[in-house]
C-alpha atoms as a PDB file:
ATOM      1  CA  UNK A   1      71.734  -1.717   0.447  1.00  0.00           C
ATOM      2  CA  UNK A   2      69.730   1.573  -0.407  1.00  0.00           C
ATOM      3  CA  UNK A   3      66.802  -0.960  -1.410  1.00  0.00           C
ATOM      4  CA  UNK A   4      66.787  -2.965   1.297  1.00  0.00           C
ATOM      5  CA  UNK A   5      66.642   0.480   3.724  1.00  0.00           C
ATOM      6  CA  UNK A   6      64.368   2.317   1.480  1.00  0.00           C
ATOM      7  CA  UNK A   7      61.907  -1.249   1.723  1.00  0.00           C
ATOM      8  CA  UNK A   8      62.141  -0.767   5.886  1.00  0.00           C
ATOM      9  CA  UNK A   9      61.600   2.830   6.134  1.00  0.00           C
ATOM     10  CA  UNK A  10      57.690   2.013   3.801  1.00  0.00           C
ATOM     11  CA  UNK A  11      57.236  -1.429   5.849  1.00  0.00           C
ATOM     12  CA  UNK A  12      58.200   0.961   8.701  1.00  0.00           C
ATOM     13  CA  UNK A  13      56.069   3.856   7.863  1.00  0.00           C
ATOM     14  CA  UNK A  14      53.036   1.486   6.952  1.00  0.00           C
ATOM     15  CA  UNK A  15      52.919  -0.188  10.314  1.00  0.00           C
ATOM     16  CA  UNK A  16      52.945   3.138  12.057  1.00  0.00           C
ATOM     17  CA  UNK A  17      50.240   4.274  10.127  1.00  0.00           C
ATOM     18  CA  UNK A  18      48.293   1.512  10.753  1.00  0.00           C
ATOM     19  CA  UNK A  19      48.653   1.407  14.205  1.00  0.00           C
ATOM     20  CA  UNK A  20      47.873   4.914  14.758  1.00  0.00           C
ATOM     21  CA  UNK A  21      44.712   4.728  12.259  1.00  0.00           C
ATOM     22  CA  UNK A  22      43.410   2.505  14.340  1.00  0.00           C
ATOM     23  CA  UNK A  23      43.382   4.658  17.365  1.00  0.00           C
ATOM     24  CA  UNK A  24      41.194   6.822  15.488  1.00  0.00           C
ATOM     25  CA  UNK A  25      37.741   6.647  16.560  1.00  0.00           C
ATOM     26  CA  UNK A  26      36.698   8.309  12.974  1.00  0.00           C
ATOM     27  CA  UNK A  27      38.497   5.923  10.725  1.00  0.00           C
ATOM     28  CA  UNK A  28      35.827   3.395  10.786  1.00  0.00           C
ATOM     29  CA  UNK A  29      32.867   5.896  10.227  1.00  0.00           C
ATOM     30  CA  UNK A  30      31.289   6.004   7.373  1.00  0.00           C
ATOM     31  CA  UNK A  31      30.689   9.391   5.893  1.00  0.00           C
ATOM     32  CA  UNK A  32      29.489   8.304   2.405  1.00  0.00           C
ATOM     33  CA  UNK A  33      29.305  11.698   0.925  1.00  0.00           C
ATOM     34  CA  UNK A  34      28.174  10.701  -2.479  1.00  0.00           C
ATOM     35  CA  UNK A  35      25.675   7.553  -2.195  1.00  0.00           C
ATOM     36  CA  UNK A  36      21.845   8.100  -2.220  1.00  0.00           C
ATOM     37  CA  UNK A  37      20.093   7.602   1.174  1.00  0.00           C
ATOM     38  CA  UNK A  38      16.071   7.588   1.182  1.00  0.00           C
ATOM     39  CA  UNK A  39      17.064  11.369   2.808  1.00  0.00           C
ATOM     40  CA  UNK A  40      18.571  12.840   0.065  1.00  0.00           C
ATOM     41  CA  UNK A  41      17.703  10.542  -3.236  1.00  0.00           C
ATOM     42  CA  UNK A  42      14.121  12.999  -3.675  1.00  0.00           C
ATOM     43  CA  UNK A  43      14.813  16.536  -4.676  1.00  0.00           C
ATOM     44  CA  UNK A  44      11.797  17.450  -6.412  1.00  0.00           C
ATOM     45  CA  UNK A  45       7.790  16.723  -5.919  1.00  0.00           C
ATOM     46  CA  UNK A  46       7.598  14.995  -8.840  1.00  0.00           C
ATOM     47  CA  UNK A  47      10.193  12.420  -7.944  1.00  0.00           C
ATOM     48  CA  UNK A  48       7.692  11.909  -5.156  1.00  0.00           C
ATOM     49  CA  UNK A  49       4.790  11.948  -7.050  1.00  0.00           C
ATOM     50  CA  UNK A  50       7.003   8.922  -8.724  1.00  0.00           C
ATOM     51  CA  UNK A  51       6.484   6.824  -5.394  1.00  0.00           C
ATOM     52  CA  UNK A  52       3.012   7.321  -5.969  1.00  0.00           C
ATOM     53  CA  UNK A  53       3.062   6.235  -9.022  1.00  0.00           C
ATOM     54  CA  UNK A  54       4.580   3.692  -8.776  1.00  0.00           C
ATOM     55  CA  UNK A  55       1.590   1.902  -6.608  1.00  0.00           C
ATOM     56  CA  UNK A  56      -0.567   2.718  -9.441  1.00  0.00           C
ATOM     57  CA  UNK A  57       1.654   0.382 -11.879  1.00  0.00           C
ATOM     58  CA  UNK A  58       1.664  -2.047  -9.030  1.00  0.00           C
ATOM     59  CA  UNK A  59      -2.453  -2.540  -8.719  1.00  0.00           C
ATOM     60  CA  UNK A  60      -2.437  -2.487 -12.454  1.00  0.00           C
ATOM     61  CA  UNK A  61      -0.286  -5.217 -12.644  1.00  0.00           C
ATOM     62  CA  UNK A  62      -2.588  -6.787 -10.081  1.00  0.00           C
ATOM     63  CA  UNK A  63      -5.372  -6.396 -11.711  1.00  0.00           C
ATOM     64  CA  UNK A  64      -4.807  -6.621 -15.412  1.00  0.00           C
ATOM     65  CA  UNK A  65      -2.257  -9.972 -14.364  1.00  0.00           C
ATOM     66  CA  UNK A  66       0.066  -9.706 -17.251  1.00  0.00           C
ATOM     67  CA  UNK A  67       2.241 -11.820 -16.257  1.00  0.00           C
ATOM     68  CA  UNK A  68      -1.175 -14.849 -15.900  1.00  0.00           C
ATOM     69  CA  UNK A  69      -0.216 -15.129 -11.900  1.00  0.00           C
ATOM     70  CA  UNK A  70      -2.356 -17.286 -10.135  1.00  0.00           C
ATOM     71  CA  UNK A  71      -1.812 -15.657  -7.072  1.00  0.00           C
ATOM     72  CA  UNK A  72      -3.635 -12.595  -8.521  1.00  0.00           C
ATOM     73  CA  UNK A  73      -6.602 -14.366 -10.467  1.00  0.00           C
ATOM     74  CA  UNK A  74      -7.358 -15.824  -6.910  1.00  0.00           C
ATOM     75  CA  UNK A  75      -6.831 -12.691  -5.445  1.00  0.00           C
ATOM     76  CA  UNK A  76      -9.605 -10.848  -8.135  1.00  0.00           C
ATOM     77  CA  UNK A  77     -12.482 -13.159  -6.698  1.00  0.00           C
ATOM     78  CA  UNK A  78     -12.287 -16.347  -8.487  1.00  0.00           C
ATOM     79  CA  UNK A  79     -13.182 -17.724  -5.102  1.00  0.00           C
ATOM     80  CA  UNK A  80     -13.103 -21.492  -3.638  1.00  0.00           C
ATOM     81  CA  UNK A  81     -15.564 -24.520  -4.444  1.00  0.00           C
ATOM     82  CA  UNK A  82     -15.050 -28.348  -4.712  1.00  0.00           C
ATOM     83  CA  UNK A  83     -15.289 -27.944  -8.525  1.00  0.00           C
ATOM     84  CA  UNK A  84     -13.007 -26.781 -10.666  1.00  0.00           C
ATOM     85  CA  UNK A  85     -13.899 -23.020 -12.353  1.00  0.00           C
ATOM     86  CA  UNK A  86     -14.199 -22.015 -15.729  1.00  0.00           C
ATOM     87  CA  UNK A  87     -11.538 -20.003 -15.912  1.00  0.00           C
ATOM     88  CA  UNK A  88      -8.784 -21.789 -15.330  1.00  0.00           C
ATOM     89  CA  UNK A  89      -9.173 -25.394 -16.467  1.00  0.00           C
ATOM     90  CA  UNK A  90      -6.525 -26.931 -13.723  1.00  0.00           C
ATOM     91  CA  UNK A  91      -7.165 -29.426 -11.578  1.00  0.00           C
ATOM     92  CA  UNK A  92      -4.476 -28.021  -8.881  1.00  0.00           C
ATOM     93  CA  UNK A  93      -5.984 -24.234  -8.944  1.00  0.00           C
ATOM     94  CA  UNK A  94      -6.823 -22.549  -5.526  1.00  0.00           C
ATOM     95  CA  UNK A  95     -10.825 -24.134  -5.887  1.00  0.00           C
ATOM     96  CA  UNK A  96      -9.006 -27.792  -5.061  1.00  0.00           C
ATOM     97  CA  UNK A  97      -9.292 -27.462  -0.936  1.00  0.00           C
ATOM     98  CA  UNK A  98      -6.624 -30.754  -1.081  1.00  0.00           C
ATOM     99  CA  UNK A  99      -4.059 -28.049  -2.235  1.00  0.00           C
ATOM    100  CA  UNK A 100      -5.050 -24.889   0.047  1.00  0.00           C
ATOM    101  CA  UNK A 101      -2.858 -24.188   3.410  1.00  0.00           C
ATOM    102  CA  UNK A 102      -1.399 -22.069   5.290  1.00  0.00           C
ATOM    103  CA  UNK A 103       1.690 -21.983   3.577  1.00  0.00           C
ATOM    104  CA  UNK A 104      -0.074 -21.622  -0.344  1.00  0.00           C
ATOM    105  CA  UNK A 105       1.757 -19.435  -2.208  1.00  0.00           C
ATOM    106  CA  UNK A 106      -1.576 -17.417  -2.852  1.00  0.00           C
ATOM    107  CA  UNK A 107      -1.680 -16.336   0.542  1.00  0.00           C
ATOM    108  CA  UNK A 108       1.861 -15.273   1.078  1.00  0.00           C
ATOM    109  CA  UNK A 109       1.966 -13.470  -2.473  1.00  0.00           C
ATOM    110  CA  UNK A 110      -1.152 -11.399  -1.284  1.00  0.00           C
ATOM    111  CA  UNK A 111       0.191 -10.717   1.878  1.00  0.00           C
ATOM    112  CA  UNK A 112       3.327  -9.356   0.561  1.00  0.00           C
ATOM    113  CA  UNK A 113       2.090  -7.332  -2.758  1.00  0.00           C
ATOM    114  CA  UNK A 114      -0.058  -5.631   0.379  1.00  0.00           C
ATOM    115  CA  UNK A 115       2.756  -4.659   2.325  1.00  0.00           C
ATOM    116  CA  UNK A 116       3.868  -3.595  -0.489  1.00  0.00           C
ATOM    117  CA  UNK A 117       1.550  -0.932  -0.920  1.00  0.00           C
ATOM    118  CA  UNK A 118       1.989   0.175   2.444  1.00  0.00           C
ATOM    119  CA  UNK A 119       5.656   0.483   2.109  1.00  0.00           C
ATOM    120  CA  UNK A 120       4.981   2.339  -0.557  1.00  0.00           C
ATOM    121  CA  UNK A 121       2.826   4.968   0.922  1.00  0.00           C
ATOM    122  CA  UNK A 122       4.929   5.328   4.258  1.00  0.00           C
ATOM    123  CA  UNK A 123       7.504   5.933   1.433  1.00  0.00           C
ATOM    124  CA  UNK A 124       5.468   8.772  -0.442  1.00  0.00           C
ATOM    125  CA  UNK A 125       4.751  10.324   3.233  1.00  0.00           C
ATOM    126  CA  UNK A 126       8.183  10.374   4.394  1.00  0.00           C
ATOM    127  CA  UNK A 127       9.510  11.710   1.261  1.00  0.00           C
ATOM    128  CA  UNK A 128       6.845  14.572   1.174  1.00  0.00           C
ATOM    129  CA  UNK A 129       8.206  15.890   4.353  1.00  0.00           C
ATOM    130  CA  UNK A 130      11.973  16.467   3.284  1.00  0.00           C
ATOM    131  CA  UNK A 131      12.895  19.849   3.921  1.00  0.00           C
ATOM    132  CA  UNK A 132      14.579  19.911   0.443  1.00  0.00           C
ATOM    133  CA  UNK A 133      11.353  19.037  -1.225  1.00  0.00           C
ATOM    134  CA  UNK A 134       9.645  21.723  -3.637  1.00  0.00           C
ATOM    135  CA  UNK A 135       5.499  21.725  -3.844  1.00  0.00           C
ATOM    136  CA  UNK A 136       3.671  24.348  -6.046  1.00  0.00           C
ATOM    137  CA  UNK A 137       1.437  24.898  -3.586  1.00  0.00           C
ATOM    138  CA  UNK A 138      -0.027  23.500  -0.598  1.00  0.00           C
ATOM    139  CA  UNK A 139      -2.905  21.558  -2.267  1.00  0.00           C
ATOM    140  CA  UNK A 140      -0.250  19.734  -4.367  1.00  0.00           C
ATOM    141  CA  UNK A 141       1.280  17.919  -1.955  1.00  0.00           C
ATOM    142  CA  UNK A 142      -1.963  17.575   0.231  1.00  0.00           C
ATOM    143  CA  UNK A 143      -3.014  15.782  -2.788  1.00  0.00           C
ATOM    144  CA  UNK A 144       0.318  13.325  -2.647  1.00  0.00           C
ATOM    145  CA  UNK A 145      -0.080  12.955   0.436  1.00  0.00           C
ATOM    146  CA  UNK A 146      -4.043  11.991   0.148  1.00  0.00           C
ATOM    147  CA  UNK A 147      -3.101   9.696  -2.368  1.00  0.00           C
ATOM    148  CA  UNK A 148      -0.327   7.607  -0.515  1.00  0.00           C
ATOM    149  CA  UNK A 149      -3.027   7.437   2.318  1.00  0.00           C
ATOM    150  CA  UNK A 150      -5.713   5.793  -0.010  1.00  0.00           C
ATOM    151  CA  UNK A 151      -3.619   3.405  -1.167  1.00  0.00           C
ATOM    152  CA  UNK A 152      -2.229   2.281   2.409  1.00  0.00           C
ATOM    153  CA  UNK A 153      -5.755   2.061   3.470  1.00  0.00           C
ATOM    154  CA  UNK A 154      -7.151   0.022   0.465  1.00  0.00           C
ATOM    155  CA  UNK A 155      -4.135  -2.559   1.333  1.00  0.00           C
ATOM    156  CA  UNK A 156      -5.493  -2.409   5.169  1.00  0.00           C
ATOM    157  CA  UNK A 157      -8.828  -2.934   3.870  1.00  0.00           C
ATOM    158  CA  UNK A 158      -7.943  -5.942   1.595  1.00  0.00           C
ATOM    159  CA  UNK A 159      -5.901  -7.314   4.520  1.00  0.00           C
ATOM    160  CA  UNK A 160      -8.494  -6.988   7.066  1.00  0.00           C
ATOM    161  CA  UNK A 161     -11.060  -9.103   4.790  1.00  0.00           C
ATOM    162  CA  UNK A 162      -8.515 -11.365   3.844  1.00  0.00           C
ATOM    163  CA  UNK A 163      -6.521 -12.115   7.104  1.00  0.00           C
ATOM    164  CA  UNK A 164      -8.332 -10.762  10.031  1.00  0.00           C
ATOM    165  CA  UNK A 165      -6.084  -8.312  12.330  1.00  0.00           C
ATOM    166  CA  UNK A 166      -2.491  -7.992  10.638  1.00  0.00           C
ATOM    167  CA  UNK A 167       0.479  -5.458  11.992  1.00  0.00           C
ATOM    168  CA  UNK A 168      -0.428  -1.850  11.413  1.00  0.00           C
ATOM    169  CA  UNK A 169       2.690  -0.249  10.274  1.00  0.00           C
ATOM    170  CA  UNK A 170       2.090   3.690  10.079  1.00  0.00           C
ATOM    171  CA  UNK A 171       5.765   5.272   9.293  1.00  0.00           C
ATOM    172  CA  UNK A 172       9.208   4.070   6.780  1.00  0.00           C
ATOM    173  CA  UNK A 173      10.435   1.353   8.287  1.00  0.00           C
ATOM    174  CA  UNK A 174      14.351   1.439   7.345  1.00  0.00           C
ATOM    175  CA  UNK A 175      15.774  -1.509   9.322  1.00  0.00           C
ATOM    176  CA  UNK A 176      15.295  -4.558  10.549  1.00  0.00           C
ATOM    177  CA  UNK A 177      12.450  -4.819  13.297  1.00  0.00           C
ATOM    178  CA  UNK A 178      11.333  -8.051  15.354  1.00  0.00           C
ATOM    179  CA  UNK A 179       8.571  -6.199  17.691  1.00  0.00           C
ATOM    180  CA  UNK A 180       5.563  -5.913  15.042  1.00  0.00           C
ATOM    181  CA  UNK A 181       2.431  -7.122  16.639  1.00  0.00           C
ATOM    182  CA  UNK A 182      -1.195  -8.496  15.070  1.00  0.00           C
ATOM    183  CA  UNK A 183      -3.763  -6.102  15.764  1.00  0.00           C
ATOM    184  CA  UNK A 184      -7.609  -7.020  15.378  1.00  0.00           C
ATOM    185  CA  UNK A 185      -9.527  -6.878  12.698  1.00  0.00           C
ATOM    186  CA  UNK A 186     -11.770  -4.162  14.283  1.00  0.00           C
ATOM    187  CA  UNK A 187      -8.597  -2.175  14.315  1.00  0.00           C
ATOM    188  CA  UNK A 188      -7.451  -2.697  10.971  1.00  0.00           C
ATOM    189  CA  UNK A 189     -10.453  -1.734   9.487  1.00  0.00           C
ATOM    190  CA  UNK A 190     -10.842   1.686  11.697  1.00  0.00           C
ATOM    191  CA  UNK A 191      -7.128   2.110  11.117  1.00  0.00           C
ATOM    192  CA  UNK A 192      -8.000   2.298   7.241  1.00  0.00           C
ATOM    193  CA  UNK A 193     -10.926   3.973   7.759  1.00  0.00           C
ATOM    194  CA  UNK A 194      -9.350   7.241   9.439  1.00  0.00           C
ATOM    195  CA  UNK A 195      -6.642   6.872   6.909  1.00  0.00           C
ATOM    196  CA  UNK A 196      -9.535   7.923   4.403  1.00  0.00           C
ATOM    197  CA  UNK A 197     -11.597  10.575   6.317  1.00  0.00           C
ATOM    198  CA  UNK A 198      -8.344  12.024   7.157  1.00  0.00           C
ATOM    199  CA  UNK A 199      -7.621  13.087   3.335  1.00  0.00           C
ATOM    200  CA  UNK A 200     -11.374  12.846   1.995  1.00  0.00           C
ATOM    201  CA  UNK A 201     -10.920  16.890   2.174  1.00  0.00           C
ATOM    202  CA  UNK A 202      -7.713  16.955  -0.106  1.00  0.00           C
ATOM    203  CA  UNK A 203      -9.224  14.611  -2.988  1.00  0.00           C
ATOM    204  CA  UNK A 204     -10.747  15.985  -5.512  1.00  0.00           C
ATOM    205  CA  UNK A 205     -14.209  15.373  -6.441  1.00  0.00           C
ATOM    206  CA  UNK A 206     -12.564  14.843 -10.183  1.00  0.00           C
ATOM    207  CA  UNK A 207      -9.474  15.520 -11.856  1.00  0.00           C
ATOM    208  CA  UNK A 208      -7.497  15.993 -15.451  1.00  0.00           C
ATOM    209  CA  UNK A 209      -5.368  13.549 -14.810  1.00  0.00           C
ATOM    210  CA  UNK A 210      -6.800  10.357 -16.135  1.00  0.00           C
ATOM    211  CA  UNK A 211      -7.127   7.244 -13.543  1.00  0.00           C
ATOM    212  CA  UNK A 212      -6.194   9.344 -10.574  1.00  0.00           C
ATOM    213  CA  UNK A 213      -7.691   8.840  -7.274  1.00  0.00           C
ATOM    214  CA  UNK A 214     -10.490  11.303  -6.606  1.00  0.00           C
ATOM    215  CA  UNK A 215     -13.093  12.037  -3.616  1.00  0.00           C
ATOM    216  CA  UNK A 216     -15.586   9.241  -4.879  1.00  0.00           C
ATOM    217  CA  UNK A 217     -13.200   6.440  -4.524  1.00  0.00           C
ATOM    218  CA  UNK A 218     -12.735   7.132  -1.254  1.00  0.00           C
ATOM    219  CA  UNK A 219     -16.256   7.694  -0.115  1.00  0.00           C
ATOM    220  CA  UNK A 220     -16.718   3.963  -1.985  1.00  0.00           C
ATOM    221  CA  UNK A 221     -14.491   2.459   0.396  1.00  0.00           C
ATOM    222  CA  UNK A 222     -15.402   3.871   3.376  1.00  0.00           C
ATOM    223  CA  UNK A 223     -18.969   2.322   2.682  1.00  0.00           C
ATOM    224  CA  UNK A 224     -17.650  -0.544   2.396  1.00  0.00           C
ATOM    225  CA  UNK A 225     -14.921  -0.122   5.392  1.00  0.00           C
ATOM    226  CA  UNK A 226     -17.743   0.582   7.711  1.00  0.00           C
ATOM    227  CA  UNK A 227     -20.025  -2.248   6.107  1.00  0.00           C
ATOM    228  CA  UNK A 228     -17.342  -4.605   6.688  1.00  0.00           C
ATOM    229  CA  UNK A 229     -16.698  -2.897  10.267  1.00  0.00           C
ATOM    230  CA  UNK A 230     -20.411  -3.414  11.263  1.00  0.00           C
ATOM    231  CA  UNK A 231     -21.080  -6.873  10.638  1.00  0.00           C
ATOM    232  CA  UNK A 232     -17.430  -7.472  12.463  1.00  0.00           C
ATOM    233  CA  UNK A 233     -18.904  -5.730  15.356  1.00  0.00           C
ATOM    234  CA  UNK A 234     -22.087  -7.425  15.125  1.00  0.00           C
ATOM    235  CA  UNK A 235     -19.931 -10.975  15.467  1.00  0.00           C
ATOM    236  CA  UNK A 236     -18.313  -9.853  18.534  1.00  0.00           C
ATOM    237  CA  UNK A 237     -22.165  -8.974  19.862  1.00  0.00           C
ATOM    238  CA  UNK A 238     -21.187  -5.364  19.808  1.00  0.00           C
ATOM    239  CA  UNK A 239     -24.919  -4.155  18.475  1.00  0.00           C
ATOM    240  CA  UNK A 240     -24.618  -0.655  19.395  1.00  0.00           C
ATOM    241  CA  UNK A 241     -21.422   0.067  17.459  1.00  0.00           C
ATOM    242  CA  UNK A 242     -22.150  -2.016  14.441  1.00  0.00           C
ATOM    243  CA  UNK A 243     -25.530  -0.199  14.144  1.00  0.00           C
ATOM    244  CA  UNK A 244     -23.623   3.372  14.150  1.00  0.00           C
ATOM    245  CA  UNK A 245     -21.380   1.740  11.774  1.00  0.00           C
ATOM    246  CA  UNK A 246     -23.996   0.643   9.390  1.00  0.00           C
ATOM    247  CA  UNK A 247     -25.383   4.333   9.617  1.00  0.00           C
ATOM    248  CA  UNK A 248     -21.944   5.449   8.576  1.00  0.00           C
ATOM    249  CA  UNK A 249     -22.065   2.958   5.652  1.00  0.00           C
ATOM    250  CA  UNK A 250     -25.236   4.323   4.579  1.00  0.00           C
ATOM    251  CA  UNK A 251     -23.908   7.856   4.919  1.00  0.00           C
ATOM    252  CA  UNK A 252     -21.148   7.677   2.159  1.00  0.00           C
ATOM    253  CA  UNK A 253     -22.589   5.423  -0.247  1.00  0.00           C
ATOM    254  CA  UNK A 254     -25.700   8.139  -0.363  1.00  0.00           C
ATOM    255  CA  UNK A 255     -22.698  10.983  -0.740  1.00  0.00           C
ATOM    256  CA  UNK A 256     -21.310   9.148  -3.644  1.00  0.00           C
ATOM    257  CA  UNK A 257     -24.526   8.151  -5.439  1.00  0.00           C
ATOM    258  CA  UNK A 258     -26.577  11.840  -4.469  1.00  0.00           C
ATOM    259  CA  UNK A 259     -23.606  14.205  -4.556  1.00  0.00           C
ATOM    260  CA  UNK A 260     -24.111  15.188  -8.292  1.00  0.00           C
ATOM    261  CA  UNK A 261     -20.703  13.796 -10.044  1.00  0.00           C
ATOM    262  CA  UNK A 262     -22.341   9.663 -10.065  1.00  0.00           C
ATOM    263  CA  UNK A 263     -25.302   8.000  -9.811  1.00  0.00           C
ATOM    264  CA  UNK A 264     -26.912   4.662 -10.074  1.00  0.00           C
ATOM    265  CA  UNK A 265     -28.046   2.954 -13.243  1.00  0.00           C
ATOM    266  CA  UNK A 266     -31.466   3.405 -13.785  1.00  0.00           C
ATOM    267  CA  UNK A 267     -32.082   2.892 -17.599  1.00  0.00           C
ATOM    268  CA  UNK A 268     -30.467   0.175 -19.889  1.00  0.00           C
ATOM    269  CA  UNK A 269     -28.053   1.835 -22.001  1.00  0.00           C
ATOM    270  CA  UNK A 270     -26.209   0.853 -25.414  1.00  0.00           C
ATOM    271  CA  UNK A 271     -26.900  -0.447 -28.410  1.00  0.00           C
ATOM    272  CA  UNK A 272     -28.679  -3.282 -27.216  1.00  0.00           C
ATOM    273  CA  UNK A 273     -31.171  -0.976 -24.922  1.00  0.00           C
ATOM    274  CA  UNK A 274     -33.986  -1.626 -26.678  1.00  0.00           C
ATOM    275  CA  UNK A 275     -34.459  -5.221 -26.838  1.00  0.00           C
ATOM    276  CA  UNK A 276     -37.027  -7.116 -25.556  1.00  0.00           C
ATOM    277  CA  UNK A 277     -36.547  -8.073 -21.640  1.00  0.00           C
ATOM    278  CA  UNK A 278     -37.456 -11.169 -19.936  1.00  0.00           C
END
């Protein structure tokens, strides 16, 4: 009999609980105390510097194509043509127009490992802003930040020669969102080109640490940016614009080659310098 009470009072006690639980406007919050959010997963500046990073492996992978991706051999210039190329001896590559639409699996991987990259950098960007995070100095995370913005620009860049006008996505997007809209491909290209004057300042014009982005890199792509910007321009009969913009072309690519750290190839060079010519 003591059972059978002592099994009431808990059945009892359990549907009490539960009824006044759910009264509770808090039970159902979460307050996840101990899981990693993007706002307090980075401590330090060189677990930012990691998101950085970590665009660097990405282009490498890209470009090197370890993994033999066609996606990427296409994307590296192979190009299009009714034959077949060299360096790929398939019959079903990307130069067989019978095989190439809008739903080829070249296009969609490009489009992505872009995004990517700009993910990436609104990543970095956010991150470097965190009130918890740490920076030696100023120029340090000027420097981040400078690199994050190269590398969303270089993917805006690629994107704009590639697709035209794509969504411009400036900031972390952390949820689902429905509202992005195609810009032009004017905009996408001056969208990538103040992404790069913006930080030209905070790059170095070289720097210890093999393979990272420096001041000449940019001032590369912004030739081309506004190259690619003027003869846009000129399409849309827009002289006056694309002529400034071919002045601004002009402008950088004489920075890089007369500003004392490059310059063009004048001379042949190695071991083969001195042979004969034809």
């Amino acid at each position: 009999m003591k059972a059978i009470i002592s099994i009431l009072t808990v059945c009892m006690l359990a549907v009490l609980f539960s009824m006044t639980s759910c009264n509770d406007d808090k039970f159902l919050e979460e307050n996840p105390e101990s899981f990693y959010t993007i706002d307090n997963i980075y401590s330090t500046s060189a677990q930012v510097d990691q998101i950085v990073i970590a665009i660097y492996s990405q282009l490498r992978t890209m470009w090197t194509n370890p993994g033999e991706s066609a996606s990427y051999y296409d994307w590296r210039g192979k190009g299009t043509d009714m034959y077949d190329v060299g360096s790929n001896r398939k019959g079903s590559t990307f130069s067989d127009y019978s095989t190439i639409n809008s739903n080829h699996n070249t296009f969609k991987d490009i489009y992505a490992d872009m995004y990517k990259i700009i993910s990436r950098a609104n990543l970095a960007m956010y991150a470097a802003e965190l009130p918890q995070i740490t920076w030696a100095s100023a120029d340090e995370k000027a420097y981040i930040i400078a690199q994050a913005k190269f590398f969303r620009a270089f993917a805006y860049r690629n994107l704009g020669e590639l697709f035209g006008g794509v969504p411009i996505v400036d900031e972390l997007v952390t949820g689902p969102r429905y509202d992005f809209e195609r810009s032009t491909r004017i905009e996408t290209y001056q969208f990538a080109i103040d992404d790069l004057e913006s930080v030209l300042s905070d790059l170095p014009e070289t720097t210890a640490s093999g393979g990272r982005i420096v001041r000449g890199a940019a001032q590369h792509n912004l030739a081309q940016l506004y190259l690619s910007l003027g003869i846009q321009l000129e399409a849309e009969g827009k002289s006056g614009e694309s002529q400034a913009a071919y002045t601004s072309s002009v402008n950088y690519a004489n920075q890089l080659i007369d500003g004392g750290t490059y310059s063009l190839m004048t001379e042949r060079f190695g071991k083969r310098a001195n042979e004969a010519t034809f």
